[in-house]
C-alpha atoms as a PDB file:
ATOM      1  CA  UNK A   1     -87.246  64.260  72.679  1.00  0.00           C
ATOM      2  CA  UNK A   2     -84.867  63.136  69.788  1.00  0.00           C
ATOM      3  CA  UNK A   3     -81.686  63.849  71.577  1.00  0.00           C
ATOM      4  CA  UNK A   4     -79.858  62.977  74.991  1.00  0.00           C
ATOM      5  CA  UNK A   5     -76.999  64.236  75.906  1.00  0.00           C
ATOM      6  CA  UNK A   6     -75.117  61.442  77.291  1.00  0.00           C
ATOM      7  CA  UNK A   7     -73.284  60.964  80.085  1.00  0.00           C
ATOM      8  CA  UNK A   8     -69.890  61.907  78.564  1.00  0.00           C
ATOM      9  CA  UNK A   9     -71.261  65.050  77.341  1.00  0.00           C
ATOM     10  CA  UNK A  10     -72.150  64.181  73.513  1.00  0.00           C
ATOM     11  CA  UNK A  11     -75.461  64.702  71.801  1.00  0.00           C
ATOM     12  CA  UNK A  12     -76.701  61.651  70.115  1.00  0.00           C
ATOM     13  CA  UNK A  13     -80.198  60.265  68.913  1.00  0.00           C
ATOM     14  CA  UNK A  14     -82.145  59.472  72.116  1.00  0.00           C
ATOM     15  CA  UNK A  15     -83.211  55.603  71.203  1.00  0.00           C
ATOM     16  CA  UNK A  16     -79.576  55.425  72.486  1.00  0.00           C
ATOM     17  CA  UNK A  17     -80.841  55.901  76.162  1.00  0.00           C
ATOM     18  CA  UNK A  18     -78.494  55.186  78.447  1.00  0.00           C
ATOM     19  CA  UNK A  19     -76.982  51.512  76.958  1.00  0.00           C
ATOM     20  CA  UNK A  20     -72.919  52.089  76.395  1.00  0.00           C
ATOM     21  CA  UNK A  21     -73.327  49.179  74.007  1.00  0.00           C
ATOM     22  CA  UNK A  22     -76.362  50.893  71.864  1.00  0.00           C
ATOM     23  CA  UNK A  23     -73.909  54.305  71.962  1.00  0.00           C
ATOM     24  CA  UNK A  24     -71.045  52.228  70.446  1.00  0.00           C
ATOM     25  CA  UNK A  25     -73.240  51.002  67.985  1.00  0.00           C
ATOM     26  CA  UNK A  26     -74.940  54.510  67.350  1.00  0.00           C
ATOM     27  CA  UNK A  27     -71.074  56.094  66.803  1.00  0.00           C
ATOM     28  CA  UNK A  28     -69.475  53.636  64.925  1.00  0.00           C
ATOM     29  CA  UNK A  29     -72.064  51.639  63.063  1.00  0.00           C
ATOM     30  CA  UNK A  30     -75.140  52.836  62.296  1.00  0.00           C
ATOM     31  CA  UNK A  31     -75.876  54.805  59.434  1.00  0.00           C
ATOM     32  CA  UNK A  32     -72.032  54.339  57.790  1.00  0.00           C
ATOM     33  CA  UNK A  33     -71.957  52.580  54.570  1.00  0.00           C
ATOM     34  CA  UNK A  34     -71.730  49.227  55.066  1.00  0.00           C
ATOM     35  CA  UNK A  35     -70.457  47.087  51.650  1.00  0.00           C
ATOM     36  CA  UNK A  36     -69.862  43.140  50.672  1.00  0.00           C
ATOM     37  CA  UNK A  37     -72.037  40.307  50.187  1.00  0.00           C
ATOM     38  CA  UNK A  38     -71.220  38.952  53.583  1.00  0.00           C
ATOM     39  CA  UNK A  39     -71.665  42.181  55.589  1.00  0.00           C
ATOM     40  CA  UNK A  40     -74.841  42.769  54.461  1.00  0.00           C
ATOM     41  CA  UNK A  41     -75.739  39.536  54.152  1.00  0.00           C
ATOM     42  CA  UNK A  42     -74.972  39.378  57.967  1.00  0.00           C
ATOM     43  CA  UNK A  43     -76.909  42.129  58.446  1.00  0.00           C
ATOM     44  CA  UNK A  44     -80.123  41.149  56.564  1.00  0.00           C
ATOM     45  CA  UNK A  45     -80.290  38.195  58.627  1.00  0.00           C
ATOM     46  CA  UNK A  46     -79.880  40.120  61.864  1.00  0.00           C
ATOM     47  CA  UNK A  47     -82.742  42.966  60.724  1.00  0.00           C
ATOM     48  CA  UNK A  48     -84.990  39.447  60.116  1.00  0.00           C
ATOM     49  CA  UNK A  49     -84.177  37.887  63.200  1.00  0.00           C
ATOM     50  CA  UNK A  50     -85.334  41.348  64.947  1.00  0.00           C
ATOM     51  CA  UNK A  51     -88.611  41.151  63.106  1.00  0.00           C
ATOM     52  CA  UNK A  52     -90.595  41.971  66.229  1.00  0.00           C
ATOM     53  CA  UNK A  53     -88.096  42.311  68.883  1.00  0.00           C
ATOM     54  CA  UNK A  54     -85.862  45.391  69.860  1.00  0.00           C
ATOM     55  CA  UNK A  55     -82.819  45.766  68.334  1.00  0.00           C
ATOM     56  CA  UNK A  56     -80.690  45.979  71.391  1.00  0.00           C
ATOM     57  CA  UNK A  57     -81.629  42.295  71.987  1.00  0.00           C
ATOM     58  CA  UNK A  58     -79.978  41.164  68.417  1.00  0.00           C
ATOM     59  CA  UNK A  59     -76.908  43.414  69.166  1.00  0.00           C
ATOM     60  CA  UNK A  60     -76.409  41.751  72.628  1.00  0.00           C
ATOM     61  CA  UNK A  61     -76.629  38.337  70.987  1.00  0.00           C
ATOM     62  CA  UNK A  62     -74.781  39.572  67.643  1.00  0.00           C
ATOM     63  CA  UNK A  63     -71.124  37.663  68.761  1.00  0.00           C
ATOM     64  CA  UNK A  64     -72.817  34.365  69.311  1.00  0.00           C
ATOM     65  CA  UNK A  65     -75.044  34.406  66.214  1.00  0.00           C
ATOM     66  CA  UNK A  66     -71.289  35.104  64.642  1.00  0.00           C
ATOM     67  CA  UNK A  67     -70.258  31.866  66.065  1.00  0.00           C
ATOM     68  CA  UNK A  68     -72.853  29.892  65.322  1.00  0.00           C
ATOM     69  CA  UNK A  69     -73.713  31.200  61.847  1.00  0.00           C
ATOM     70  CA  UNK A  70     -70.407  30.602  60.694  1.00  0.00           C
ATOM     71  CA  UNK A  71     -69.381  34.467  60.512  1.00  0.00           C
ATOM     72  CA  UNK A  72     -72.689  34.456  57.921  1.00  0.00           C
ATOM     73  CA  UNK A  73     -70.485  33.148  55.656  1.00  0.00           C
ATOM     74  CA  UNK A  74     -73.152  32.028  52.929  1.00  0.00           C
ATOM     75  CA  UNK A  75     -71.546  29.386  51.665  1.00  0.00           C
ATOM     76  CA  UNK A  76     -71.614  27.998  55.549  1.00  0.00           C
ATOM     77  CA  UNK A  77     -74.762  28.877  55.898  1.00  0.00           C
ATOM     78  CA  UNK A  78     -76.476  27.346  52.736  1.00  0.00           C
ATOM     79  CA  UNK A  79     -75.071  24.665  53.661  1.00  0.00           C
ATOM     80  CA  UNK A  80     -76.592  24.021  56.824  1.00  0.00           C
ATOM     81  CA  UNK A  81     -79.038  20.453  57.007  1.00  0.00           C
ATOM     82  CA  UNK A  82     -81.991  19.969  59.741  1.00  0.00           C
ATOM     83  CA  UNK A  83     -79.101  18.738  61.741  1.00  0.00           C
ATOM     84  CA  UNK A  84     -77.734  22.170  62.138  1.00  0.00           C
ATOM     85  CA  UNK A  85     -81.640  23.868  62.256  1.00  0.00           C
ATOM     86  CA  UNK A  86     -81.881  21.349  65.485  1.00  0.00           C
ATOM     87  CA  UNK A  87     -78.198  22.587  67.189  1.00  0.00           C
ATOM     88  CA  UNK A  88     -79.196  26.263  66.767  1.00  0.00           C
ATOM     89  CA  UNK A  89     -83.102  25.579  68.242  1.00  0.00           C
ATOM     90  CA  UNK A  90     -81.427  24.519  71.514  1.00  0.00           C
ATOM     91  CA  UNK A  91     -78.979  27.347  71.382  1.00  0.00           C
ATOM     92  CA  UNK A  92     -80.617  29.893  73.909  1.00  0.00           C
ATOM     93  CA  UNK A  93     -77.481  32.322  72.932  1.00  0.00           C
ATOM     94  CA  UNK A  94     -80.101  32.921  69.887  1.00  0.00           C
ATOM     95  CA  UNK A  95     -83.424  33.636  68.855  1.00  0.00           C
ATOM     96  CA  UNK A  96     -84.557  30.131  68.190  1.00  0.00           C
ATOM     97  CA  UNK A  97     -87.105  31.003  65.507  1.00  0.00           C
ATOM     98  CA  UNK A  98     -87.636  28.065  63.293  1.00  0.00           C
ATOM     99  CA  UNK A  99     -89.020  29.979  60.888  1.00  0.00           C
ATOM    100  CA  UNK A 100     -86.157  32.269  61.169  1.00  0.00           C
ATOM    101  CA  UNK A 101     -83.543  30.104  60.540  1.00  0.00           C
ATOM    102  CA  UNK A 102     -85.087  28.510  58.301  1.00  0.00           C
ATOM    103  CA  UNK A 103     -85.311  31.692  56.276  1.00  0.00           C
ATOM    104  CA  UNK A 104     -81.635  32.658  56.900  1.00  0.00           C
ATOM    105  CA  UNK A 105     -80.425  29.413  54.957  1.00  0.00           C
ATOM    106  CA  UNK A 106     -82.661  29.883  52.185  1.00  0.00           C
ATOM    107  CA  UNK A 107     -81.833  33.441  51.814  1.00  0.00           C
ATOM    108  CA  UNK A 108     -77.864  32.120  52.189  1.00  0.00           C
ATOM    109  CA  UNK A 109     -78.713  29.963  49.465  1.00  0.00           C
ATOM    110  CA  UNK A 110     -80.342  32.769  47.076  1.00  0.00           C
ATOM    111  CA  UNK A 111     -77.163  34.701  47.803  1.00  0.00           C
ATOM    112  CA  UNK A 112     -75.141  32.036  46.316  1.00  0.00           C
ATOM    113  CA  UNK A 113     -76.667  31.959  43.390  1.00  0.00           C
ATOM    114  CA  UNK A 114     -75.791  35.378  42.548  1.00  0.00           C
ATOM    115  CA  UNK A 115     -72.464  36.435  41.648  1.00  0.00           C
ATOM    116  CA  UNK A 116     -69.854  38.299  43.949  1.00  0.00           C
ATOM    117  CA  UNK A 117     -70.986  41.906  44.546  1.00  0.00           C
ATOM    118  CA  UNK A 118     -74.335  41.402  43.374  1.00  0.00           C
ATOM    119  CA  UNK A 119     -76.158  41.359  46.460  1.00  0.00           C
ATOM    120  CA  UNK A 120     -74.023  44.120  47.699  1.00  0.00           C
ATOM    121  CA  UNK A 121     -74.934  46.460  44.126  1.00  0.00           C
ATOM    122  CA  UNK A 122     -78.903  44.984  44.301  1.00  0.00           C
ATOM    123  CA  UNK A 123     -79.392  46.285  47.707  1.00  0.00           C
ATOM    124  CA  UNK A 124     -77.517  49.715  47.278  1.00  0.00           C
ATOM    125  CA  UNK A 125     -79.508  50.223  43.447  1.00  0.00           C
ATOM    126  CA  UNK A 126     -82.533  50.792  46.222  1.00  0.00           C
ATOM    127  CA  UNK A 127     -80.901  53.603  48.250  1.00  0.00           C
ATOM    128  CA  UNK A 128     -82.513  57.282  47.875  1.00  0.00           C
ATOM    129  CA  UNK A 129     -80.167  59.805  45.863  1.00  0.00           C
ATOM    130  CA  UNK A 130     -80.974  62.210  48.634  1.00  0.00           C
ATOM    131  CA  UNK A 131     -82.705  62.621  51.777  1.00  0.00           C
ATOM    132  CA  UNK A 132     -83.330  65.293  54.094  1.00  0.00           C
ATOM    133  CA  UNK A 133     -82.066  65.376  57.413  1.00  0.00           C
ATOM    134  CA  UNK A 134     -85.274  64.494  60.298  1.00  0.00           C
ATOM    135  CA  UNK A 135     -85.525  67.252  62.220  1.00  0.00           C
ATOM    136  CA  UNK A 136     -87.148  64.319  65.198  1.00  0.00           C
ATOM    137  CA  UNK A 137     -88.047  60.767  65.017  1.00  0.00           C
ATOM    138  CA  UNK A 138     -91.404  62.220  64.142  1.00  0.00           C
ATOM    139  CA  UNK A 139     -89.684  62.593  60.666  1.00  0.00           C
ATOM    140  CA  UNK A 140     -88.138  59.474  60.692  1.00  0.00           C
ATOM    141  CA  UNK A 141     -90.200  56.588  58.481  1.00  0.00           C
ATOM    142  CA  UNK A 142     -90.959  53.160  58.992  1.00  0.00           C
ATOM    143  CA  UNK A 143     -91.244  52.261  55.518  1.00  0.00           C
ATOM    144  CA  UNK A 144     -90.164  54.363  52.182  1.00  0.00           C
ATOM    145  CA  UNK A 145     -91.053  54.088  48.671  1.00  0.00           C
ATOM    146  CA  UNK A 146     -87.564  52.908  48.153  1.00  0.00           C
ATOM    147  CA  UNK A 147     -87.949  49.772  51.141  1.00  0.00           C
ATOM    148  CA  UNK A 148     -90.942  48.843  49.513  1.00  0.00           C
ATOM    149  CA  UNK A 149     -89.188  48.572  46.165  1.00  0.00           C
ATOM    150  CA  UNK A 150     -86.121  46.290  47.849  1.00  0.00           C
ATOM    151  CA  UNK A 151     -88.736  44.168  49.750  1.00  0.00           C
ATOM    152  CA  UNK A 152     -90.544  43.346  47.055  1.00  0.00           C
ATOM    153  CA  UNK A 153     -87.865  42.597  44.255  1.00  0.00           C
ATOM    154  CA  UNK A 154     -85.979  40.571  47.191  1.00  0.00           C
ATOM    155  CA  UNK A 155     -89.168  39.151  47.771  1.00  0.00           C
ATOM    156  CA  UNK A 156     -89.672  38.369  44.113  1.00  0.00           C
ATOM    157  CA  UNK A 157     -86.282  36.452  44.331  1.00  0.00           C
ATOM    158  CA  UNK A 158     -87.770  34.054  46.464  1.00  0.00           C
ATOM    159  CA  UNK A 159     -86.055  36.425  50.044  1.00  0.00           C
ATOM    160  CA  UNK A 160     -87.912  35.723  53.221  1.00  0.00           C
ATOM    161  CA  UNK A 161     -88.235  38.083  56.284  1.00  0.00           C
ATOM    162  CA  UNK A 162     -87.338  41.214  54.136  1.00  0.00           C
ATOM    163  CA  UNK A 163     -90.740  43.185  54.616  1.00  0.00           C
ATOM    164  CA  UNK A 164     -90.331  46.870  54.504  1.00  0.00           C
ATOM    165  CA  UNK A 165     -89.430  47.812  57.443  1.00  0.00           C
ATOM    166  CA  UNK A 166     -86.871  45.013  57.976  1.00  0.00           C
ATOM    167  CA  UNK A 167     -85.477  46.621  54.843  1.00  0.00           C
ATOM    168  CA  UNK A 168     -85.843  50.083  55.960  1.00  0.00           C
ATOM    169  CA  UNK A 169     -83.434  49.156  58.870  1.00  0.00           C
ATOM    170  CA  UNK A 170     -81.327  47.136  57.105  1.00  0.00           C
ATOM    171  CA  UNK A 171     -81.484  50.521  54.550  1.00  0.00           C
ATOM    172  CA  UNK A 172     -80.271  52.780  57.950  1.00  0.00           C
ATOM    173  CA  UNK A 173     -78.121  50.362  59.974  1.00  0.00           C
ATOM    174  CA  UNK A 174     -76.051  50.138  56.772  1.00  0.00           C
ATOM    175  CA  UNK A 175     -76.158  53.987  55.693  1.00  0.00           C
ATOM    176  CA  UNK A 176     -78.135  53.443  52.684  1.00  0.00           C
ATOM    177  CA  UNK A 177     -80.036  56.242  54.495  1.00  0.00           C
ATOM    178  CA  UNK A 178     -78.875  58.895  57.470  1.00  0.00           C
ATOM    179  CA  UNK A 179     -81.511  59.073  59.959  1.00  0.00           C
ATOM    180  CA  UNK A 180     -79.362  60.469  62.571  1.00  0.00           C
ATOM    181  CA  UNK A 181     -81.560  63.382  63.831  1.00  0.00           C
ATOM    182  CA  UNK A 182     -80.559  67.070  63.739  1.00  0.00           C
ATOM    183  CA  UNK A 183     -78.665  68.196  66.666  1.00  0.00           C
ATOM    184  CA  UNK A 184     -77.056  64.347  67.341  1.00  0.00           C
ATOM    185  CA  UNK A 185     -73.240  64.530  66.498  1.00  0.00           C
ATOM    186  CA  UNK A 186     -73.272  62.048  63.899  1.00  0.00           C
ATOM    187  CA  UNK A 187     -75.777  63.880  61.824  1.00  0.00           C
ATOM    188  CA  UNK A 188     -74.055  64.178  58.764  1.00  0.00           C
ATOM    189  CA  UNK A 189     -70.866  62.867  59.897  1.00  0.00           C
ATOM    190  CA  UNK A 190     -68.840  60.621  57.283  1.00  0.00           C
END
């Protein structure tokens, strides 16, 4: 099934399930255009930190990696030493992932070097001109042509955790793509 009708009576894509906090996410974030170096900086390093787990874990834990991350401020974060990699290991409001981490500074550091609104225009050069609408998560992807493409010129930028399906989330949780499904109320919807 690729719809449930929730409990207030609205169709929406059924990887909402029951969670209120996935359906606030579902209505008012995912799959809207998302723009600005931080944003979507923010929100790379949130589709890495996933890498592997579900996604309503990261959203649950979103507000403290805020905090701790400096808002993903990339001038914060690039600057971060090992003394700051140590602080956020023992910070169990997280996903202490060295590797993880790790990767989030460097990348915070690659954004730096570009200038403002380039990371937002690099990562929006990749998004498809047109899609069609899935009829069912069968028809959803895990990977496109076009995530492929971002992975592997981030990638070639010296980018870490950006595979292609991190980026193919990162390309739907920030409407570079519209994978609501037919029939959910957001299908579409601006």
């Amino acid at each position: 099934m690729s719809i449930r009708i929730g409990d207030d009576g609205i169709a929406r894509c059924a990887w909402v399930g029951a969670d209120a906090e996935y359906a606030r996410y579902h209505d008012e974030e995912w799959g809207r255009p998302l723009h600005g170096d931080r944003a979507l900086f923010e929100k790379m390093s949130l589709e890495g930190f996933q890498a592997g787990l579900s996604w309503i874990t990261i959203l649950r834990k979103r507000p403290r990696f805020r905090e701790v991350f400096d808002g993903f401020d990339p001038s914060a974060v690039a600057a971060f030493d090992e003394g700051d990699v140590e602080r956020l290991m023992q910070d169990a409001g997280i996903i202490r992932n060295r590797a993880k981490i790790l990767a989030t500074i460097s990348n915070a550091q690659l954004v730096l070097d570009m200038r403002p609104g380039e990371l937002d225009a690099f990562l929006w050069s990749f998004a498809p001109d047109a899609q069609q609408r899935p009829a069912s998560f069968a028809d959803v992807p895990a990977t496109t042509a076009e995530s492929d493409a971002m992975s592997k010129a981030l990638r070639k930028r010296g980018f870490r955790f950006v595979g292609s399906t991190t980026m193919y989330a990162l390309m739907q949780s920030s409407g570079m793509v519209d994978d609501h499904v037919a029939g959910c109320w957001r299908a579409g919807a601006a």
